[in-house]
N, C-alpha and C. Protein backbone atom coordinates (compact mmCIF):
# COMPACT_ATOMS: atom_id res chain seq x y z
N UNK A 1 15.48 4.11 -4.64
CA UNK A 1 14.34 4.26 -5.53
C UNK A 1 14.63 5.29 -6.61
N UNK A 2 15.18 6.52 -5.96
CA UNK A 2 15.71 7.38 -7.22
C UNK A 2 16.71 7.12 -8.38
N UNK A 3 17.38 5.97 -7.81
CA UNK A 3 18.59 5.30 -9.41
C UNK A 3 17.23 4.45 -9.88
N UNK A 4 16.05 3.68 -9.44
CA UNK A 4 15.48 2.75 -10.24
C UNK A 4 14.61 3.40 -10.76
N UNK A 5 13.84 4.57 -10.03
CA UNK A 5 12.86 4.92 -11.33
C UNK A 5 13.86 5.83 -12.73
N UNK A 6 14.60 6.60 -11.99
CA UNK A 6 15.40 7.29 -13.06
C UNK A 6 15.78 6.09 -14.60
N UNK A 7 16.01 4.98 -14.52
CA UNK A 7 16.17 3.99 -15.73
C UNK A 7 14.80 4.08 -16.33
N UNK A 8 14.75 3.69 -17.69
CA UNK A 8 13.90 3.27 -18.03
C UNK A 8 13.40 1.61 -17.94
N UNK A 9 13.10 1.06 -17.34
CA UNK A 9 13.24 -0.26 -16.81
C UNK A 9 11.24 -0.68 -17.17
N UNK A 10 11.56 -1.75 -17.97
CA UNK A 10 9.96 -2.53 -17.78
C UNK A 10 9.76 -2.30 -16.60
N UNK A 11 8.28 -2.66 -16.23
CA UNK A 11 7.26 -2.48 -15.16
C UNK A 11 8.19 -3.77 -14.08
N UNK A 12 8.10 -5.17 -14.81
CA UNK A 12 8.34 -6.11 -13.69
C UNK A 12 10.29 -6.00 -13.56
N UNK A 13 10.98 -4.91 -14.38
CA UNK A 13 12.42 -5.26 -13.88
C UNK A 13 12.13 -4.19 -12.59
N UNK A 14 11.75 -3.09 -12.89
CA UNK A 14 11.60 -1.81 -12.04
C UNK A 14 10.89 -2.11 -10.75
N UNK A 15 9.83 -3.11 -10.40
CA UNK A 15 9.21 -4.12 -9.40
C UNK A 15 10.41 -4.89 -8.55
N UNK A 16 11.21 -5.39 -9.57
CA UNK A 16 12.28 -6.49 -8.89
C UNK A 16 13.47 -5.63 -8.17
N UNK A 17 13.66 -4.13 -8.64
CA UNK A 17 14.86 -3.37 -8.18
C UNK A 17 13.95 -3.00 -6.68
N UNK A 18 12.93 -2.62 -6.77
CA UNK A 18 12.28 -1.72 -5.64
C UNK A 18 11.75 -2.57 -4.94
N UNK A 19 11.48 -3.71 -4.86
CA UNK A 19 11.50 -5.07 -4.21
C UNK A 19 12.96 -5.03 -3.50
N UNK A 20 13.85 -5.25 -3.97
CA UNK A 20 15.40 -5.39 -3.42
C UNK A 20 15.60 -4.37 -2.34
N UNK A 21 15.16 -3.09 -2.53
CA UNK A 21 14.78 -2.04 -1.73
C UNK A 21 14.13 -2.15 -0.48
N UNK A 22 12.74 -2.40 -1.07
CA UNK A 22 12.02 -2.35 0.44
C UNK A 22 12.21 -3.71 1.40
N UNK A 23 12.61 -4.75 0.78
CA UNK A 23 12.91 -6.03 1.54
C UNK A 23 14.05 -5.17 2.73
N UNK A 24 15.21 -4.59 1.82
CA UNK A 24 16.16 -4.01 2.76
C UNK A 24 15.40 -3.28 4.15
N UNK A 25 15.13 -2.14 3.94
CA UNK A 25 14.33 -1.44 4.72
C UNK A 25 13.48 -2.03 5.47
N UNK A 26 12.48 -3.02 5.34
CA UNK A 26 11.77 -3.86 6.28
C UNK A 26 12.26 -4.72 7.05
N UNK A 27 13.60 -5.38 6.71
CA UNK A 27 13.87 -5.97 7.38
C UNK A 27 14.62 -5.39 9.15
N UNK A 28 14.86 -4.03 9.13
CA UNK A 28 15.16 -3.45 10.07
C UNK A 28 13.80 -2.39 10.92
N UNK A 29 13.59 -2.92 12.14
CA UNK A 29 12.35 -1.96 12.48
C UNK A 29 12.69 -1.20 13.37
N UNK A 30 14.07 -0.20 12.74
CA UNK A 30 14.04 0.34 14.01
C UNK A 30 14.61 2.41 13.86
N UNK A 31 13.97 2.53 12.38
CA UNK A 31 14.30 3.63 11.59
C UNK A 31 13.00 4.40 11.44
N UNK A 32 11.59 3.75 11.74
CA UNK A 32 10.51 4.69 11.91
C UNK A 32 10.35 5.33 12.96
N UNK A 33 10.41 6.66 12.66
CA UNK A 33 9.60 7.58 13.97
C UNK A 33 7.99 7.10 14.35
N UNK A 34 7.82 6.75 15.87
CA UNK A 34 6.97 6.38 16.60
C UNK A 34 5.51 7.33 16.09
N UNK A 35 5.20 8.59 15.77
CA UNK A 35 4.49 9.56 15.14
C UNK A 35 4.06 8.87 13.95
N UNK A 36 4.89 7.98 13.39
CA UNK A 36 4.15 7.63 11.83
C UNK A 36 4.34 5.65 12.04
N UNK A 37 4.05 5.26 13.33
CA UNK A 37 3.64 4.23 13.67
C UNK A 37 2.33 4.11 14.70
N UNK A 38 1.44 5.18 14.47
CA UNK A 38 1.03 5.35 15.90
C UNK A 38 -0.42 4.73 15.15
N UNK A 39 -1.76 4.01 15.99
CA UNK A 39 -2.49 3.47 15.32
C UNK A 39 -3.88 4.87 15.99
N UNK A 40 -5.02 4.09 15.01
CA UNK A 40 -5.94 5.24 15.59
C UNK A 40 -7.44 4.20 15.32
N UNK A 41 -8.14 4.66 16.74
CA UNK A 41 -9.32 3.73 16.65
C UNK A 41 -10.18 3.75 15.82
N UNK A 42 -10.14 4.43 15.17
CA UNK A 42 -11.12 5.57 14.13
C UNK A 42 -11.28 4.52 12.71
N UNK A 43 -9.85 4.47 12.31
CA UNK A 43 -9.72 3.46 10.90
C UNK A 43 -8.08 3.37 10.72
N UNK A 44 -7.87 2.59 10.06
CA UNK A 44 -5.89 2.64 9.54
C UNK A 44 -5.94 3.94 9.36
N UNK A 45 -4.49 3.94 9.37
CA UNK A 45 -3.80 4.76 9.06
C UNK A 45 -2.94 5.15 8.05
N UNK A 46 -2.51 5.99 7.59
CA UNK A 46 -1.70 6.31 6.11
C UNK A 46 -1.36 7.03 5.71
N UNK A 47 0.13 6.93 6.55
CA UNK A 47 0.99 8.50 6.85
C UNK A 47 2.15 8.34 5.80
N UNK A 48 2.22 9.76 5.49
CA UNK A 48 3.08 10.24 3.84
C UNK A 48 4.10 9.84 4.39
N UNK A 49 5.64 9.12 4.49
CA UNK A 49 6.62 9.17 4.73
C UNK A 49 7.97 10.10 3.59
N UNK A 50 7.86 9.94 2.03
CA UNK A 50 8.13 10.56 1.34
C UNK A 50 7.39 10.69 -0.07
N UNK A 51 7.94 11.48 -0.75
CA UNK A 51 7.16 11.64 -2.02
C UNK A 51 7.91 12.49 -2.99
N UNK A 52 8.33 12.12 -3.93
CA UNK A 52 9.39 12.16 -4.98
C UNK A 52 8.82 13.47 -5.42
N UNK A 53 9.72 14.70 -5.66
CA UNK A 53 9.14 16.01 -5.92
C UNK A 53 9.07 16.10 -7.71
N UNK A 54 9.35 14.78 -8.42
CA UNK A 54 9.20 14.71 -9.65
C UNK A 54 7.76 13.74 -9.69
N UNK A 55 7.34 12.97 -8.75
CA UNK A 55 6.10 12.64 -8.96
C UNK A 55 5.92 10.97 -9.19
N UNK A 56 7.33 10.39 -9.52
CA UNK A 56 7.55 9.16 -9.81
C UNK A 56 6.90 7.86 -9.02
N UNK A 57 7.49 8.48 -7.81
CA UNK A 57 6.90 7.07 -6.34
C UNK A 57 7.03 8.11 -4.98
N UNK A 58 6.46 7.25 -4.11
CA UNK A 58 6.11 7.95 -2.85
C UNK A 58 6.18 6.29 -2.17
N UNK A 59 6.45 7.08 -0.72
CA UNK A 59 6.61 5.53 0.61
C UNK A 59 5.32 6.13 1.32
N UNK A 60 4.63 5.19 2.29
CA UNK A 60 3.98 5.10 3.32
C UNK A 60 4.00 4.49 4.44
N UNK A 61 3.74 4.65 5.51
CA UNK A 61 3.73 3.84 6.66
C UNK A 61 1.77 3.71 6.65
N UNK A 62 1.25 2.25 6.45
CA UNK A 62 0.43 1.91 6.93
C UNK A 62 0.15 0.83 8.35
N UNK A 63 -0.73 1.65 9.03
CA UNK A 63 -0.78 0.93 10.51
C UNK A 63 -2.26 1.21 10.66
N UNK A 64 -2.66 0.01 10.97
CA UNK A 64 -4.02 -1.15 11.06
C UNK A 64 -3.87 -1.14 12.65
N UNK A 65 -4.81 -1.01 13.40
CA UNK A 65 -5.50 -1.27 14.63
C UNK A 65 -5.86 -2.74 14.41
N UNK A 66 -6.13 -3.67 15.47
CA UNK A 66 -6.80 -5.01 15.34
C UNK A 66 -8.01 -4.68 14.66
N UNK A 67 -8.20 -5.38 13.77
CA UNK A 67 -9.20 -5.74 13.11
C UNK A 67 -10.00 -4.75 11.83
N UNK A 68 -8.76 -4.03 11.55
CA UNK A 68 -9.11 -2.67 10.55
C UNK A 68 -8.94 -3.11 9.11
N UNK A 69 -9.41 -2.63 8.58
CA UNK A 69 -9.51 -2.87 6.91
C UNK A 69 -9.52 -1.46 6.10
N UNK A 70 -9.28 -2.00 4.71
CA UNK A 70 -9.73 -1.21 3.81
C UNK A 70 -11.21 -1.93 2.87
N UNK A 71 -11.92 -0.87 2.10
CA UNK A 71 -12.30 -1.14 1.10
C UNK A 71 -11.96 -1.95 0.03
N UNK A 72 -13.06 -2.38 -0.86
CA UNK A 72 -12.07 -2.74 -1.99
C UNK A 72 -11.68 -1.99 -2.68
N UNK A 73 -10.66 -1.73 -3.53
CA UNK A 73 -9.90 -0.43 -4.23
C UNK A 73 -8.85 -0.94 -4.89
N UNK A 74 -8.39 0.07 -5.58
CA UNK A 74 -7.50 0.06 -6.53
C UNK A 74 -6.21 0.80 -6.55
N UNK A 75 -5.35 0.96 -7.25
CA UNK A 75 -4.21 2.08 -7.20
C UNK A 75 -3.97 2.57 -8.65
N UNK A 76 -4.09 1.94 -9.71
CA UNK A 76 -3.84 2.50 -10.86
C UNK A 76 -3.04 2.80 -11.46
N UNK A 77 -1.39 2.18 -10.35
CA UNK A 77 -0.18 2.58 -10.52
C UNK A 77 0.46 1.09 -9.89
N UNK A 78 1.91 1.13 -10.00
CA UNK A 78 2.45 0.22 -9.53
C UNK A 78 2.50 0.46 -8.09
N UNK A 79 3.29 -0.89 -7.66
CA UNK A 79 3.16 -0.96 -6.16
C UNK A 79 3.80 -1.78 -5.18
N UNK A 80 3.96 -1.68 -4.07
CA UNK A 80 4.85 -2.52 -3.34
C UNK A 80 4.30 -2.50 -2.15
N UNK A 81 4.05 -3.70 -1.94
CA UNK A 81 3.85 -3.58 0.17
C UNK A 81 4.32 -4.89 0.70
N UNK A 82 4.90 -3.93 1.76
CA UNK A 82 5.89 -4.74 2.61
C UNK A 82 5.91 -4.67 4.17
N UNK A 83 5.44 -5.79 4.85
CA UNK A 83 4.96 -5.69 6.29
C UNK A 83 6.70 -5.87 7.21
N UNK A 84 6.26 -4.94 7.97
CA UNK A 84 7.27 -4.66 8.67
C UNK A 84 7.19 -4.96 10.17
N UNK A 85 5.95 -5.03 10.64
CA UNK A 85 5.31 -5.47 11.73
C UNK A 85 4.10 -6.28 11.75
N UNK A 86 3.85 -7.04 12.13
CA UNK A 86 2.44 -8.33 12.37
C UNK A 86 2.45 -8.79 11.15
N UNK A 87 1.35 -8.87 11.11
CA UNK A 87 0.46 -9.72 9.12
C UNK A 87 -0.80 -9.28 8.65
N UNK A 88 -0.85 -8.96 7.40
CA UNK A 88 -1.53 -8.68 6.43
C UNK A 88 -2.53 -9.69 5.95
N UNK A 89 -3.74 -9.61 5.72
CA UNK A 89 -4.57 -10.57 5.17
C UNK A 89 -4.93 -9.64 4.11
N UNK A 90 -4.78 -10.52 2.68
CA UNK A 90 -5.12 -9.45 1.25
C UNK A 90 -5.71 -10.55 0.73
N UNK A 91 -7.10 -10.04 0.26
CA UNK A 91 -8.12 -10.43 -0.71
C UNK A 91 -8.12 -10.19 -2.07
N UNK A 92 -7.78 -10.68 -3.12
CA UNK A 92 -7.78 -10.12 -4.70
C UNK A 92 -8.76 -10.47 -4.94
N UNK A 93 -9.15 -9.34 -6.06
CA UNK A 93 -10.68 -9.12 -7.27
C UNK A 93 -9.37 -8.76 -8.60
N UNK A 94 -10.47 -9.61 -9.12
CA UNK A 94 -10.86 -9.09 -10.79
C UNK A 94 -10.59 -7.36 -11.28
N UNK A 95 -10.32 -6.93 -12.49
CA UNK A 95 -10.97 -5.91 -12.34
C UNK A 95 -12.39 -5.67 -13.02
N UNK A 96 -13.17 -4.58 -12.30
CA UNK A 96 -14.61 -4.70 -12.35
C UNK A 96 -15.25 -4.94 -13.97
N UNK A 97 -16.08 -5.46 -14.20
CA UNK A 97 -16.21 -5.93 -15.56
C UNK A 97 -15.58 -6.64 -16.12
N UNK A 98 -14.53 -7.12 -16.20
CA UNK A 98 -13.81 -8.50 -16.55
C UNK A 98 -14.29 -9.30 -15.83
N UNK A 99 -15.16 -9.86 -15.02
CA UNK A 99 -15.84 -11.33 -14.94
C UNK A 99 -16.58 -10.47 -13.29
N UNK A 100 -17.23 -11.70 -12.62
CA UNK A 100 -17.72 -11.14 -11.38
C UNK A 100 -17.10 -10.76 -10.84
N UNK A 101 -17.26 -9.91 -9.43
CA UNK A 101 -16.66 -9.32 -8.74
C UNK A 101 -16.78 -9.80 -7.39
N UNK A 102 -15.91 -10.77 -7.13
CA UNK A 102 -15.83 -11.85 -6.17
C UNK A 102 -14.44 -12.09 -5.58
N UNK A 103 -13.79 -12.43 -4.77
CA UNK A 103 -13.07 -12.55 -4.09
C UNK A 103 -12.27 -13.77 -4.89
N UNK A 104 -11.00 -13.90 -5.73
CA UNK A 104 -10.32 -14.60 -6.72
C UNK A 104 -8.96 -15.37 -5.54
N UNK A 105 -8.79 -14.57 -4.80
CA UNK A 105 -7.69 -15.59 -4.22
C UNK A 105 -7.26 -14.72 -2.89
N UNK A 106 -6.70 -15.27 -1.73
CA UNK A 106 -6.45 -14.66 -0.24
C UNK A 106 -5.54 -15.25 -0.04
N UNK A 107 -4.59 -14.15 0.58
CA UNK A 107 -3.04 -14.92 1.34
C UNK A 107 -2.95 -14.25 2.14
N UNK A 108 -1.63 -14.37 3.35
CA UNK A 108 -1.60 -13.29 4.13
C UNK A 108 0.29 -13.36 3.70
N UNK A 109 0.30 -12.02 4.48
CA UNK A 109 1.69 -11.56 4.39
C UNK A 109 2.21 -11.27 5.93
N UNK A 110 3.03 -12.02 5.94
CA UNK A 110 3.90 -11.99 7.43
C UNK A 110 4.93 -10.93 7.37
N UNK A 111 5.47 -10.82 8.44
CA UNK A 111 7.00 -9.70 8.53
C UNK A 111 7.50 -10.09 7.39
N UNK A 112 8.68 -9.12 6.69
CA UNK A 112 9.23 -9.43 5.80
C UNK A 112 8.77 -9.63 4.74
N UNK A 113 7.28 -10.31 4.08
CA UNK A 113 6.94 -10.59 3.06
C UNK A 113 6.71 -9.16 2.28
N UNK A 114 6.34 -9.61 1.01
CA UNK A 114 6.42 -7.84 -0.13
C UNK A 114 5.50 -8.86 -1.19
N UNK A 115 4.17 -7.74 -1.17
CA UNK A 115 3.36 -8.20 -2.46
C UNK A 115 3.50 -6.81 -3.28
N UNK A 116 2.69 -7.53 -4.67
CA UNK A 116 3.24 -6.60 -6.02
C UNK A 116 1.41 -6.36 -6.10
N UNK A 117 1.24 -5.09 -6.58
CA UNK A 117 0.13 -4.66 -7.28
C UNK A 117 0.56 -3.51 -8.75
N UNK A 118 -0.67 -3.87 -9.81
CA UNK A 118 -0.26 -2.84 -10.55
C UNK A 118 -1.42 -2.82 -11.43
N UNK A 119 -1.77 -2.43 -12.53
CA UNK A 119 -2.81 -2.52 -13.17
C UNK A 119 -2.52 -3.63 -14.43
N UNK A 120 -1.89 -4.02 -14.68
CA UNK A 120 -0.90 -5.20 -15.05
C UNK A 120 -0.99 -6.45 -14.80
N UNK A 121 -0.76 -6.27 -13.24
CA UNK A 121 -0.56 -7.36 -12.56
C UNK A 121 -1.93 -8.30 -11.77
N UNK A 122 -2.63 -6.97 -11.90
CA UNK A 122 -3.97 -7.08 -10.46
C UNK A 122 -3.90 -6.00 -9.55
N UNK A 123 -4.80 -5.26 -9.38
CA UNK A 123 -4.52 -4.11 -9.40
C UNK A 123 -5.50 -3.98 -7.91
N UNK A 124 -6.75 -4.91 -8.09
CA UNK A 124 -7.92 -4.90 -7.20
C UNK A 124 -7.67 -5.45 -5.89
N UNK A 125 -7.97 -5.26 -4.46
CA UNK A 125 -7.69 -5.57 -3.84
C UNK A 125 -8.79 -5.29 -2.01
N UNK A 126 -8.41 -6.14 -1.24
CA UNK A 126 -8.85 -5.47 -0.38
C UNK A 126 -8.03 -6.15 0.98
N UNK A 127 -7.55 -5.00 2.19
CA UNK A 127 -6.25 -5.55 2.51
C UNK A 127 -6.68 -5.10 4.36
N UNK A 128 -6.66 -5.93 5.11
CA UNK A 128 -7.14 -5.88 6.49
C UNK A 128 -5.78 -6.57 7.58
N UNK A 129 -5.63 -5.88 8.89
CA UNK A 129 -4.69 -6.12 9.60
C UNK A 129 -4.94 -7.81 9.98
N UNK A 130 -4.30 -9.08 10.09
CA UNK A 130 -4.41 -10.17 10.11
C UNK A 130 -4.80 -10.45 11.60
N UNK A 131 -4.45 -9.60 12.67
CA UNK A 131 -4.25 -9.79 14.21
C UNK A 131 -5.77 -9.22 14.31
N UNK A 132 -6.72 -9.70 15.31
CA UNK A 132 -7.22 -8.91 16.17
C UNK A 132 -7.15 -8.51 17.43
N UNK A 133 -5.64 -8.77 17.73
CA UNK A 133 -5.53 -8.87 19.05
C UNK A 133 -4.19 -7.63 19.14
N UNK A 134 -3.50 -7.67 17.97
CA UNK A 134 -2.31 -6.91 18.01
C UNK A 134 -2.08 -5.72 16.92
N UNK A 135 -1.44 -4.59 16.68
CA UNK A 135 -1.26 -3.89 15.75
C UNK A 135 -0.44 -3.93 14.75
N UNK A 136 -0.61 -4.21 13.26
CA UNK A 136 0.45 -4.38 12.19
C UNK A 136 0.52 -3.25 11.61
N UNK A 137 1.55 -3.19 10.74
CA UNK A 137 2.62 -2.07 10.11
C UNK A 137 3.15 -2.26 8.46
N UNK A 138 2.33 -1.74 7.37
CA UNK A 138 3.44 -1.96 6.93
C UNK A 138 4.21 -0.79 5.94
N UNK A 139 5.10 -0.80 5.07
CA UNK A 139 5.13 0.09 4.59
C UNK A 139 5.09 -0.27 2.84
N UNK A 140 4.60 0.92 2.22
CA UNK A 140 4.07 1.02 0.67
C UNK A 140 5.42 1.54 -0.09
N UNK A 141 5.56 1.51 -1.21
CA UNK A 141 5.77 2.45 -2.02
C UNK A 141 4.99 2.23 -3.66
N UNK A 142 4.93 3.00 -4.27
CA UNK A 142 4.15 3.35 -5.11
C UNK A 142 4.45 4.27 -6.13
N UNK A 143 3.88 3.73 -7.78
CA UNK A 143 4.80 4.83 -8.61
C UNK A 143 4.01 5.75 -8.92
N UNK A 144 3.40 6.38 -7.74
CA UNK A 144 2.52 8.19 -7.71
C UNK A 144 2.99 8.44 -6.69
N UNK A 145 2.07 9.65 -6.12
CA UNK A 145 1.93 10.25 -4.66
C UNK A 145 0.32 9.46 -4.49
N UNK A 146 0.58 8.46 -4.42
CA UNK A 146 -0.93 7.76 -4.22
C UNK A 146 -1.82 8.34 -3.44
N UNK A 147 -1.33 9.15 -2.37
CA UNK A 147 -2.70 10.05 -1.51
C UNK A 147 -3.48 11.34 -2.22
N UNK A 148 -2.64 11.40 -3.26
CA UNK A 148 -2.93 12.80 -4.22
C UNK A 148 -3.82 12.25 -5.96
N UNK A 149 -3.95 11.31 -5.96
CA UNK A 149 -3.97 10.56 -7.23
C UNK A 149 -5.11 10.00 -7.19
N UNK A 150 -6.85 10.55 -8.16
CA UNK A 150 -7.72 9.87 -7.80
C UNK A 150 -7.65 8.12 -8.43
N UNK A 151 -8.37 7.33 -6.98
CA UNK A 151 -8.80 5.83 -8.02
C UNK A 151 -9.66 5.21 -7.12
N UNK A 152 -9.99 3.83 -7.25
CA UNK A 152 -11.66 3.90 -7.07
C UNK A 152 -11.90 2.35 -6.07
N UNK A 153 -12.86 3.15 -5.65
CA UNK A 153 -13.45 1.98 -4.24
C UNK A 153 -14.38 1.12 -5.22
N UNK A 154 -14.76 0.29 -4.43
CA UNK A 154 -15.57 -1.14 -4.80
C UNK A 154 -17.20 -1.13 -4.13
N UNK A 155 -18.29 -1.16 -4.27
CA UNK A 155 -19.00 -1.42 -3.48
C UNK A 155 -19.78 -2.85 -3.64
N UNK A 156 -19.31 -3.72 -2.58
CA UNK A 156 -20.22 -4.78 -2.90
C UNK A 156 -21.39 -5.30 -2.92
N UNK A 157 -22.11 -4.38 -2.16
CA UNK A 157 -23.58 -4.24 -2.16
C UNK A 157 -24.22 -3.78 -2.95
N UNK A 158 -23.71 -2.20 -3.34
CA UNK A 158 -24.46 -1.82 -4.65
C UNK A 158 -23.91 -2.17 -5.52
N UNK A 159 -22.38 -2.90 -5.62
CA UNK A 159 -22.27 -3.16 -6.81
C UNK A 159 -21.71 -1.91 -7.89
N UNK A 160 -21.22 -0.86 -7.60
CA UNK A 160 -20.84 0.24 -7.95
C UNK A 160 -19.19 0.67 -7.34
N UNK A 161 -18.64 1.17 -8.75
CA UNK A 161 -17.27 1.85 -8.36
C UNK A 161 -17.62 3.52 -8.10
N UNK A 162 -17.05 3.57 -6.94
CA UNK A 162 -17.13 5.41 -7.02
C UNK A 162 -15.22 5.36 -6.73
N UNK A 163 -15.35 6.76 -6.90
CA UNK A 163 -13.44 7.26 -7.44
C UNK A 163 -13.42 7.79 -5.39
N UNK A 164 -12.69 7.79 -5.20
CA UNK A 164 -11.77 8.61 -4.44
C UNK A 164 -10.53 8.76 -4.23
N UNK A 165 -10.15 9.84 -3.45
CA UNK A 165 -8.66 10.03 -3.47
C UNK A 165 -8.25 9.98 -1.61
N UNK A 166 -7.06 9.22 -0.99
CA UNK A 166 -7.47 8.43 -0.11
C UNK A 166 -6.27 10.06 0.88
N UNK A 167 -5.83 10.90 0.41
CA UNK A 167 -5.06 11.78 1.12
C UNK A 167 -3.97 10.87 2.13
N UNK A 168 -3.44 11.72 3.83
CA UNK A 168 -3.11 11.28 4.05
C UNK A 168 -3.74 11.24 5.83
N UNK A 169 -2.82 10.44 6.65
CA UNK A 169 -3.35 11.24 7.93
C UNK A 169 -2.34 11.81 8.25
N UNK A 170 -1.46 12.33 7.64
CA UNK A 170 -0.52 13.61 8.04
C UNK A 170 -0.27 14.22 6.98
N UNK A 171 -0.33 15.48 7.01
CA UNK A 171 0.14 16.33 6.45
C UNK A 171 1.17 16.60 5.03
N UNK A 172 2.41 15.95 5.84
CA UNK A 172 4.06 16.36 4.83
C UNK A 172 4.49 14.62 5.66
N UNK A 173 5.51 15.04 4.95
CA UNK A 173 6.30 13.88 4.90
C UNK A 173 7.41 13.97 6.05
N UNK A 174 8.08 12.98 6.65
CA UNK A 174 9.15 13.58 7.74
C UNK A 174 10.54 13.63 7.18
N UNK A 175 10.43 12.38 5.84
CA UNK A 175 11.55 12.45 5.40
C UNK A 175 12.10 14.56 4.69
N UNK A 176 10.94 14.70 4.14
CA UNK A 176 11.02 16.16 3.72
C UNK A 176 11.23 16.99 4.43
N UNK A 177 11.29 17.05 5.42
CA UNK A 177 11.26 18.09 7.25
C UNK A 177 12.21 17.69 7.56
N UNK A 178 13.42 16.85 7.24
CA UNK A 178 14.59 16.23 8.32
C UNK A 178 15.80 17.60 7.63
């Protein structure tokens, strides 16, 4: 990731290098520490794995309990996710005010698969573990420290964006501590 953001590379060549990347990395499950796979009944999870001390991109390990979700939300930045364990069910939106705010298209993502978000691309989203019976995994990267970076939830009831900033459930990173 540090030779691809360092280029100056369009949005979708710089997508296609860090794509090449995390496909690598996902396809092996056997390089995460158990600590930043661990699930929690509470809500997902969304532990810092690294984070570029220039600010460029950051990785995550996200891990979904059966039947966990997010909000609808945004990132505001580019993006990559790539399931490394179970499947992903992702809902795309619009963004808000460009037409209703309705559910535009659903796929899921199996092991191995890698979807693109960006503000570009489609940015809106809302992304829930596919199993209710089992725990999925996957991992992010992103061109912020996305846990540090405000951007904004969806409400479909009221119908209102409020901002938040989503932190992490750990602390530091492990890659930074090794």
């Amino acid at each position: 990731m540090d030779a691809a953001v360092a280029q100056s590379l369009t949005e979708p060549a710089l997508l296609d290098r860090a794509e090449q990347a995390l496909s690598a990395l996902i396809a092996h499950d056997d390089w995460l520490p158990e600590s930043y796979a661990k699930p929690s009944a509470e809500k997902y999870q969304q532990y810092l794995l690294y984070a570029d001390p220039e600010g460029r991109y950051s990785v995550q390990s996200f891990v979904w309990a059966p039947g966990q979700g997010t909000p609808i939300h945004n990132h505001t930045v580019w993006g990559l996710v790539g399931v490394m364990r179970g499947a992903e069910h992702c809902s795309e939106y619009p963004m808000p005010g460009s037409a209703a705010m309705h559910c535009t298209h659903e796929h899921r993502l199996s092991r191995g698969e890698i979807d693109r978000v960006s503000p570009t691309i489609g940015d809106w989203h809302a992304v829930a573990n596919a199993f209710d019976d089992q725990v999925s995994l996957s991992i992010h990267v992103y061109g912020a420290d996305i846990g540090r970076i405000e951007r904004s939830v969806f409400d479909p009831i009221t119908q209102t964006i409020k901002p938040f900033t989503s932190g992490y459930s750990n602390d530091r990173a492990w890659i930074t501590q090794r």
